[in-house]
Each structure stands twice: as structure tokens, then as C-alpha cells.
Protein backbone atom coordinates (compact mmCIF):
# COMPACT_ATOMS: atom_id res chain seq x y z
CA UNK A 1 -24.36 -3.50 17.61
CA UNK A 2 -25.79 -3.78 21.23
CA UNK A 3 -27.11 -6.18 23.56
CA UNK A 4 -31.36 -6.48 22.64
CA UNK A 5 -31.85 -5.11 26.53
CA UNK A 6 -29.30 -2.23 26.22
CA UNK A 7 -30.81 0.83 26.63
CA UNK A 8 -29.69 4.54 25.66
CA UNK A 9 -31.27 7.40 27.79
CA UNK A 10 -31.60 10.80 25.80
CA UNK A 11 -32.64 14.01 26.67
CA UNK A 12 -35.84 15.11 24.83
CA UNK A 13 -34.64 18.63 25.10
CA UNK A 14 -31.14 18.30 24.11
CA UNK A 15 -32.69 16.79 21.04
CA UNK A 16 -35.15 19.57 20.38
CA UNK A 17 -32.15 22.57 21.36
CA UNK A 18 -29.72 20.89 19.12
CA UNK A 19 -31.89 19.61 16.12
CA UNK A 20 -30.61 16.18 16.96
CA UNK A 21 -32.03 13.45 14.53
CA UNK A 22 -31.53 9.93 15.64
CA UNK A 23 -31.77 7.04 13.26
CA UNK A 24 -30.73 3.27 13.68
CA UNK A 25 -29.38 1.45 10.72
CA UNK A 26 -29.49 -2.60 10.25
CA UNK A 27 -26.79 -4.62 8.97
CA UNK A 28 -26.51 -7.58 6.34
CA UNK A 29 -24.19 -9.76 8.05
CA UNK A 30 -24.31 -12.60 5.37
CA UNK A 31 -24.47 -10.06 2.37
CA UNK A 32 -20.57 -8.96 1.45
CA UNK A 33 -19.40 -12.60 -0.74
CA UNK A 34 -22.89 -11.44 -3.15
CA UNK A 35 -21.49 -8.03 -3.33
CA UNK A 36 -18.53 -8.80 -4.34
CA UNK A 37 -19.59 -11.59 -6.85
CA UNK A 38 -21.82 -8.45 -8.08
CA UNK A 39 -18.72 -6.52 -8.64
CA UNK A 40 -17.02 -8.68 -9.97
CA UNK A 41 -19.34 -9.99 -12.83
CA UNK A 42 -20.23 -6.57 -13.72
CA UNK A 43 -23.89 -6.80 -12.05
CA UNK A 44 -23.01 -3.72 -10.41
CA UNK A 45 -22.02 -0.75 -12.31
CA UNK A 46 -19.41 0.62 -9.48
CA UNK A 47 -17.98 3.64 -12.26
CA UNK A 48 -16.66 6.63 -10.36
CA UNK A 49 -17.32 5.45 -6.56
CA UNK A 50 -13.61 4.57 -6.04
CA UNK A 51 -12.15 7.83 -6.03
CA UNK A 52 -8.65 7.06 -4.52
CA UNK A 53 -5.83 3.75 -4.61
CA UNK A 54 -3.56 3.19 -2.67
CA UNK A 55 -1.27 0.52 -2.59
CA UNK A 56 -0.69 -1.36 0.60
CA UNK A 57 2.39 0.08 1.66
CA UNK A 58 0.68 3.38 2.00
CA UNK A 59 -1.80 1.97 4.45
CA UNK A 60 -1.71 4.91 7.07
CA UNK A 61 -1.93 7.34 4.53
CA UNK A 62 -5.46 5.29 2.77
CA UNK A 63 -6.51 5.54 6.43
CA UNK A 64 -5.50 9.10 6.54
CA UNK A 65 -6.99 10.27 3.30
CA UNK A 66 -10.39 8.58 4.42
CA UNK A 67 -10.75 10.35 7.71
CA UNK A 68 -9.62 14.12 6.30
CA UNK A 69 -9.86 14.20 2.44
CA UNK A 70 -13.81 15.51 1.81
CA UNK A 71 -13.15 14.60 -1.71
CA UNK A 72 -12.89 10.73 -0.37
CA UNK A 73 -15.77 8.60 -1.79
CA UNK A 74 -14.10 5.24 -1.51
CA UNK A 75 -10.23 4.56 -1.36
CA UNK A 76 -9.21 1.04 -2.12
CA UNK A 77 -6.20 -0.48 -0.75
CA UNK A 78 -4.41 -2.89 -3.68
CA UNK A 79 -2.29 -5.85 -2.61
């Protein structure tokens, strides 16, 4: 997020020389408690998304796998 008067100054050619394509995103703040409710009733079919658990001793190595491990779609941490 940034402040509504921030401003970001780009280079017009570095964007054409480097095939740079810039996109913004917007987030649901208020959206997560439905999404899990959705999960968790089944709504949403969430079937091979997780692709790695870990349980919360191995912390640094969830965090690990998810930075370096291409194969990484979603790790979950389990209490």
C-alpha cells in the first residue's frame, strides 16, 4: 500500500528496453474470515493447491521451501 499522493517516477525507456509490464493489484481487506468460512464448509473446492505441510516447529524451513522450492503452490503451517 501507499499514501493516495505518493508518486513513483519511471523511465518510459527503461520500460520499453526491458519489456517491463507494470500492473497494480487491489486488496480485500475485510475478505479473509469469508474465505475461510468458504473453506471450511466445503464452498470452495481447495483439492491439490496445498502442496506442502509443515508442522510448526519447522517454521524456517515452510519459509524456506516457499521462497526456493518452484514446486511450492501453497505450504501450510499446522499447529
Amino acid at each position: 500500500m501507499a499514501d493516495e499522493a505518493a508518486r513513483l517516477p519511471v523511465s518510459p525507456y527503461d520500460v520499453f528496453r526491458r519489456e517491463l509490464t507494470i500492473k497494480g493489484s487491489f486488496a480485500q481487506c475485510f475478505s479473509f474470515d469469508r474465505a475461510v468460512r468458504a473453506l471450511r464448509y466445503g464452498r470452495v473446492r481447495a483439492e491439490g493447491l496445498i502442496t506442502h505441510r509443515f508442522p510448526l516447529a519447522s517454521y524456517a524451513q515452510a519459509v524456506e521451501t516457499v521462497r526456493n522450492d518452484r514446486t511450492c503452490v501453497k505450504a501450510v503451517v499446522q499447529l
